[in-house]
N, C-alpha and C. Protein backbone atom coordinates (compact mmCIF):
# COMPACT_ATOMS: atom_id res chain seq x y z
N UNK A 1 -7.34 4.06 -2.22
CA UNK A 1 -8.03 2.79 -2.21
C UNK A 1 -7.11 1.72 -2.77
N UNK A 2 -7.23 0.57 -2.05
CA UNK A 2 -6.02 -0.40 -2.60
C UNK A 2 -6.85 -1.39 -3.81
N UNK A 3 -5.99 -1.45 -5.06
CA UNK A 3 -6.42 -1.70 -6.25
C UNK A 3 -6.15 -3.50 -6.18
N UNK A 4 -6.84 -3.96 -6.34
CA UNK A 4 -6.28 -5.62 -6.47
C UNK A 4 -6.61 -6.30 -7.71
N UNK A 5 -6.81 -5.29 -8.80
CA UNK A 5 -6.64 -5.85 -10.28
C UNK A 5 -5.84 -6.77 -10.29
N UNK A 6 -6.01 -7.40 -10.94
CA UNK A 6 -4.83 -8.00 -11.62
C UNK A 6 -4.24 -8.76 -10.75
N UNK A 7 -4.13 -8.91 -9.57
CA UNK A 7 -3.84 -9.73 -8.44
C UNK A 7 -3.55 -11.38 -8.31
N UNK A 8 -4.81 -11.39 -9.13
CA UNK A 8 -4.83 -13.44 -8.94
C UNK A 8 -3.51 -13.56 -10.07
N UNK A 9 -3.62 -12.95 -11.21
CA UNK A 9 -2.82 -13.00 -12.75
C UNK A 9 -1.62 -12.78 -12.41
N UNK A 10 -1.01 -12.08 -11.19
CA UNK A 10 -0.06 -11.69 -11.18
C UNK A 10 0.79 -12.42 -9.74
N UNK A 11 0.08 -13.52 -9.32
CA UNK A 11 0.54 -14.24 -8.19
C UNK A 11 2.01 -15.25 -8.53
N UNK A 12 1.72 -15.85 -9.95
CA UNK A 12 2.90 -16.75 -9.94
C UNK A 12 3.88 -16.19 -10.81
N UNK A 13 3.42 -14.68 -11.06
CA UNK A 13 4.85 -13.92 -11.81
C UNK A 13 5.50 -13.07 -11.17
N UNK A 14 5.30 -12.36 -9.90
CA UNK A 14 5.60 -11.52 -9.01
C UNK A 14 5.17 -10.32 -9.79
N UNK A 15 4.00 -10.16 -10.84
CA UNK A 15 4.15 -8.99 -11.53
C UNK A 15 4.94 -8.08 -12.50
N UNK A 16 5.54 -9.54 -13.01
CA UNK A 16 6.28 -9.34 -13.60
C UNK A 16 6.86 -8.07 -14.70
N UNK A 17 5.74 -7.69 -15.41
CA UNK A 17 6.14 -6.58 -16.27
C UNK A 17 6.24 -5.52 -15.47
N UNK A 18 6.28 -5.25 -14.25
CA UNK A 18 6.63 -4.32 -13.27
C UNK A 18 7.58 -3.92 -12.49
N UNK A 19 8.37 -5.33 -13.13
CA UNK A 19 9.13 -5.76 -11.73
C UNK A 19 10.76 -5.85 -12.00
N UNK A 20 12.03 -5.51 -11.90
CA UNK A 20 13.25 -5.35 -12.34
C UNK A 20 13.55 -6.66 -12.24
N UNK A 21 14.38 -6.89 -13.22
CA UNK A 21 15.18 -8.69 -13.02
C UNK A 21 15.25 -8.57 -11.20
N UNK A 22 16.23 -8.02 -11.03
CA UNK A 22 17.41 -7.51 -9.45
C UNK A 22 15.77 -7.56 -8.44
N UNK A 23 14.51 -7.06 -8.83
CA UNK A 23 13.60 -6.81 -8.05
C UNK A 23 13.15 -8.23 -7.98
N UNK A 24 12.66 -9.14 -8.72
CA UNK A 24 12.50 -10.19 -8.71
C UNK A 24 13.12 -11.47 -8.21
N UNK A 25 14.21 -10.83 -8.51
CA UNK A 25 15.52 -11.95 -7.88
C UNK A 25 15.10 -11.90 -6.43
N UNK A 26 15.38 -11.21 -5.61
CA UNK A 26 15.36 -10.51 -4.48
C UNK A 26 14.34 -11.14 -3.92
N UNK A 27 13.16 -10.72 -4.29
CA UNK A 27 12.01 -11.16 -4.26
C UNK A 27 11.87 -12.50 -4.12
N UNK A 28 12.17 -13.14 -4.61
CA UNK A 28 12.00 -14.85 -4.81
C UNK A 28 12.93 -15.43 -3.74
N UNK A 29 14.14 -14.77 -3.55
CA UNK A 29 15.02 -15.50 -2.72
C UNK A 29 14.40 -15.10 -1.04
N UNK A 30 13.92 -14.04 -1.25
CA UNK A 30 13.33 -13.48 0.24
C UNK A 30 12.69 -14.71 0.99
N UNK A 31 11.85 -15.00 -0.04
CA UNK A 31 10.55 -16.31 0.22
C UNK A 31 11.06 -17.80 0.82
N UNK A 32 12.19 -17.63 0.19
CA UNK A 32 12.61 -18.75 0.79
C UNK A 32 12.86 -19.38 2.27
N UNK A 33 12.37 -20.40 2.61
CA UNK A 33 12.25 -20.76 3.74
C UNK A 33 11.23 -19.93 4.93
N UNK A 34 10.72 -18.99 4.22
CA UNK A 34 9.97 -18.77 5.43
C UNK A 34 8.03 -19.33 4.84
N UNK A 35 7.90 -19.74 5.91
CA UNK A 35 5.92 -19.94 5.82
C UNK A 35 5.09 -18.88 5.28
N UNK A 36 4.31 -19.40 4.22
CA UNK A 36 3.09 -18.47 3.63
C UNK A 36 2.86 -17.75 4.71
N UNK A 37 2.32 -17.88 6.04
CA UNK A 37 1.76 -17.18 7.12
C UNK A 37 2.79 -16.33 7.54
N UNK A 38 4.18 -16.33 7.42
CA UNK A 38 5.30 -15.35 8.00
C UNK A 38 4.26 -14.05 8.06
N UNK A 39 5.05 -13.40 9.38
CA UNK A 39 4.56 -12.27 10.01
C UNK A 39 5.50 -11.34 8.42
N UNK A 40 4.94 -10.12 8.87
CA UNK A 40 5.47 -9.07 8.24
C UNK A 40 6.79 -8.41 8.89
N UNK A 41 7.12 -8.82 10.07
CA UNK A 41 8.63 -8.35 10.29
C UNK A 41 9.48 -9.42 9.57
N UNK A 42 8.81 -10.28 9.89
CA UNK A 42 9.91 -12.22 9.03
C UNK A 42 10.11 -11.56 7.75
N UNK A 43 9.22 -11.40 7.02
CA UNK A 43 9.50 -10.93 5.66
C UNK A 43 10.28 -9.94 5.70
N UNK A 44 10.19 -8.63 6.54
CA UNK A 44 11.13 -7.31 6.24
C UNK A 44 12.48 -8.25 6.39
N UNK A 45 12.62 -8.95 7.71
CA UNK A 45 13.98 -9.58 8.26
C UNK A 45 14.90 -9.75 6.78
N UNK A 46 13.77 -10.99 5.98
CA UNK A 46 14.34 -12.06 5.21
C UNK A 46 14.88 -11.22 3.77
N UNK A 47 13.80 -9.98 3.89
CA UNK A 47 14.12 -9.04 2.30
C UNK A 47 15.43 -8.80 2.52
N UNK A 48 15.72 -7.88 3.95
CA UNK A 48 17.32 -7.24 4.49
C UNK A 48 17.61 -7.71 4.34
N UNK A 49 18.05 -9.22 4.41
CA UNK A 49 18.99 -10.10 5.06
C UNK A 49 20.13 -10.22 3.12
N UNK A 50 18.40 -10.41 2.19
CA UNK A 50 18.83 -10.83 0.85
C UNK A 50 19.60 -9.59 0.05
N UNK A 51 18.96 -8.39 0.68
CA UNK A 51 19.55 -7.34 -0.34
C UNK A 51 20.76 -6.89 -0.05
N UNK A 52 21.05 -7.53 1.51
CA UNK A 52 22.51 -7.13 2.35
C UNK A 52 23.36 -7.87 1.54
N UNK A 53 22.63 -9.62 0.71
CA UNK A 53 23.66 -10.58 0.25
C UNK A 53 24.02 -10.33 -1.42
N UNK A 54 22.69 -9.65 -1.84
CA UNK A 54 22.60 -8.92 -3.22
C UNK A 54 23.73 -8.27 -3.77
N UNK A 55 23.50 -7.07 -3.07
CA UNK A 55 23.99 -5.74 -3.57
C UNK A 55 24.67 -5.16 -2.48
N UNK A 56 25.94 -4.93 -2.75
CA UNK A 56 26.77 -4.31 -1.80
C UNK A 56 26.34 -2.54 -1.06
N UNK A 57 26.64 -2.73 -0.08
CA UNK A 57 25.72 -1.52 0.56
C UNK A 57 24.76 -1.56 1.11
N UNK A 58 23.83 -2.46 0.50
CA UNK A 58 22.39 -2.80 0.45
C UNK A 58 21.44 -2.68 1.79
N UNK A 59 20.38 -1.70 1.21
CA UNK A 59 19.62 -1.33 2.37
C UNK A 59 18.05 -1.37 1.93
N UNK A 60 17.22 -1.76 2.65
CA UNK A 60 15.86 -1.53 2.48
C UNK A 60 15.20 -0.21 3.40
N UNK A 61 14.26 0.41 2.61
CA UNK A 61 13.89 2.07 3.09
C UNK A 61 12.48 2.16 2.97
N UNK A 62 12.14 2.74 4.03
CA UNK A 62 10.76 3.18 4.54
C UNK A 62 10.09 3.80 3.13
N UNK A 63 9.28 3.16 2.11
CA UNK A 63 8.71 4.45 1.52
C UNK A 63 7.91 4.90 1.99
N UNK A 64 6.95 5.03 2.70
CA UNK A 64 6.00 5.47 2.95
C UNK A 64 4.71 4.63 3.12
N UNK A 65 3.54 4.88 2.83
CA UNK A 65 2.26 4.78 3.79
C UNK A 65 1.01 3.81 2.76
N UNK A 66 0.82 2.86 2.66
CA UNK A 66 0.05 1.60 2.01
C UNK A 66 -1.57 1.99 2.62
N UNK A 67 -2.52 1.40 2.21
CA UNK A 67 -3.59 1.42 3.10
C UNK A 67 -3.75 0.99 4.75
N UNK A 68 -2.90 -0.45 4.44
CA UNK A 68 -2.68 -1.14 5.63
C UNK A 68 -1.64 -1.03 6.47
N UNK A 69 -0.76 -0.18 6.25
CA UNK A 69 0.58 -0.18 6.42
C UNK A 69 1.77 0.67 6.33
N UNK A 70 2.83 0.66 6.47
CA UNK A 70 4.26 1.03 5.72
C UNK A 70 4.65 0.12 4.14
N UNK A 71 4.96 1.02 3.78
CA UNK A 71 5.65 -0.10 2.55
C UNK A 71 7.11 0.05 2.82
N UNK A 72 7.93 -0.99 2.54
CA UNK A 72 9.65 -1.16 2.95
C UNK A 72 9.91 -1.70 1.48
N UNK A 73 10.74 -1.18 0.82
CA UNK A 73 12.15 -1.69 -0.23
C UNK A 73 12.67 -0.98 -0.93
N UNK A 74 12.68 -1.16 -2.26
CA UNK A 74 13.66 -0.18 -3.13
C UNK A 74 13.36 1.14 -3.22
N UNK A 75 14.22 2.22 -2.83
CA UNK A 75 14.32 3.87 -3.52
C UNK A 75 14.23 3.80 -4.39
N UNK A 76 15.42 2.79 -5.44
CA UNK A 76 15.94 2.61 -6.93
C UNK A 76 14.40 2.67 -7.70
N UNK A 77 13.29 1.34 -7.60
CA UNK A 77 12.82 1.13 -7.97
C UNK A 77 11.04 1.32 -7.47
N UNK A 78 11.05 1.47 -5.87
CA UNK A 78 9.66 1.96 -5.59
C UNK A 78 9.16 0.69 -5.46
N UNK A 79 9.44 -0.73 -4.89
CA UNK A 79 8.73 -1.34 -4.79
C UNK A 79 9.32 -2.13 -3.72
N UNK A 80 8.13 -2.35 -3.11
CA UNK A 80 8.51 -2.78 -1.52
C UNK A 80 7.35 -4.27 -0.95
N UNK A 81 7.68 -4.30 0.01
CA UNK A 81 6.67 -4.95 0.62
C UNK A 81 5.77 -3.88 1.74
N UNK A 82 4.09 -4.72 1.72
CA UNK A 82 2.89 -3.91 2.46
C UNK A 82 2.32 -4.86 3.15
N UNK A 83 2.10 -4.68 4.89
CA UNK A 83 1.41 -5.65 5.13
C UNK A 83 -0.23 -4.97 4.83
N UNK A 84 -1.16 -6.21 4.73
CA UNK A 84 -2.39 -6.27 4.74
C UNK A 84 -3.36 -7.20 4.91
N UNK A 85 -4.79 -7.20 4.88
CA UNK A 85 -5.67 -8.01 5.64
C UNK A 85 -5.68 -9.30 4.89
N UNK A 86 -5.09 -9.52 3.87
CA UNK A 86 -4.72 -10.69 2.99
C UNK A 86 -3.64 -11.06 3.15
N UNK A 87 -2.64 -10.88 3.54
CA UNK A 87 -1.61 -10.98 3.72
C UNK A 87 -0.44 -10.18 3.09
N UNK A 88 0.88 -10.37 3.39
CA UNK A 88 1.89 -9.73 3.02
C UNK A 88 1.77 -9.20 0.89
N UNK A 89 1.71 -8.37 0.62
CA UNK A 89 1.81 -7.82 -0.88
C UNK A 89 2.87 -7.47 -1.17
N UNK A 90 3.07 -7.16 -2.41
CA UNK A 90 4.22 -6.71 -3.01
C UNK A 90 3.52 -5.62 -3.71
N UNK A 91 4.24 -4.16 -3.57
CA UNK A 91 3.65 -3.31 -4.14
C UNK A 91 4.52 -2.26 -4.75
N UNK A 92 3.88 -1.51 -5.54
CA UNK A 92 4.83 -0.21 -6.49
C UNK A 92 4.41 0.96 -5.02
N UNK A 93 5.40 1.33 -5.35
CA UNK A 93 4.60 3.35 -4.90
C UNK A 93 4.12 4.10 -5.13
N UNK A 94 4.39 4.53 -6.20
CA UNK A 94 4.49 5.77 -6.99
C UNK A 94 4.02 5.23 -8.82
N UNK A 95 3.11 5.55 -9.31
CA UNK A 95 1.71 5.08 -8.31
C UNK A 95 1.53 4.16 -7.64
N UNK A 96 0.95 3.99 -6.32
CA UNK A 96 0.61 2.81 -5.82
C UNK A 96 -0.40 1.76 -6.62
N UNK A 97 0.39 1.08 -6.50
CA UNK A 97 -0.28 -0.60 -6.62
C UNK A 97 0.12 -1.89 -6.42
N UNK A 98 -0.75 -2.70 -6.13
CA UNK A 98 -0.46 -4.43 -5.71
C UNK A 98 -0.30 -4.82 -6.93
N UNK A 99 1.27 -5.38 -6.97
CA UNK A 99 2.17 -6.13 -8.01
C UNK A 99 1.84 -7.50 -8.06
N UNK A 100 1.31 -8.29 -6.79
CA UNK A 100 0.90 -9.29 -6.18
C UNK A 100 1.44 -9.98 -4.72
N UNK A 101 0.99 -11.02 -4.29
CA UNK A 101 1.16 -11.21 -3.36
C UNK A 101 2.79 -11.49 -2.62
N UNK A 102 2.94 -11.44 -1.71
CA UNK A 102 4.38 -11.81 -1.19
C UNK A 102 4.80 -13.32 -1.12
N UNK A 103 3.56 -14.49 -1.13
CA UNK A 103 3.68 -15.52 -1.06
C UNK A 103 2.66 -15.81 -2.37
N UNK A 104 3.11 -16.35 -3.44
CA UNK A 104 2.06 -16.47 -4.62
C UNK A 104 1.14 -17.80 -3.88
């Protein structure tokens, strides 16, 4: 069941106590330039594009299976993006949960 505690509280911090500096960074720069409404491939596009400019090597990876979705990002860290009926989330894996939204 997808948990949305904490959700509204955690919109203009990216979830912060959850969230790695490097995860956040990432995160914030993703957003850039694309529209609240961006589809969920725009967002996968824009995450790759940042973690390719990040971190050398840099790859984003399938974790696995959201309510709504696939979740896509860090191995390192387990936190990816999920699409859903609210829009794009930011979520942990392991345990799953909504960190908050992809567009605060």
């Amino acid at each position: 069941m997808l948990s949305t505690s904490g959700l509204a509280a955690s919109n203009t911090r990216l979830g912060s106590e959850h969230l790695r500096r490097l995860d956040r960074t990432i995160l914030a720069r993703s957003r850039v330039g694309l529209p609240v409404d961006c589809s969920f491939d725009d967002a996968l596009s824009a995450l790759g594009r940042v973690v390719r400019e990040t971190i050398p090597n840099g790859r984003i990876f399938y974790l696995g299976e959201g309510p709504s979705g696939p979740v896509v990002g860090s191995l390192v860290s387990g936190v990816g993006l999920s699409p859903s009926p609210r829009g794009i989330l930011v979520v942990q894996i392991d345990p799953f949960r909504v960190l908050s939204r992809f567009h605060p």
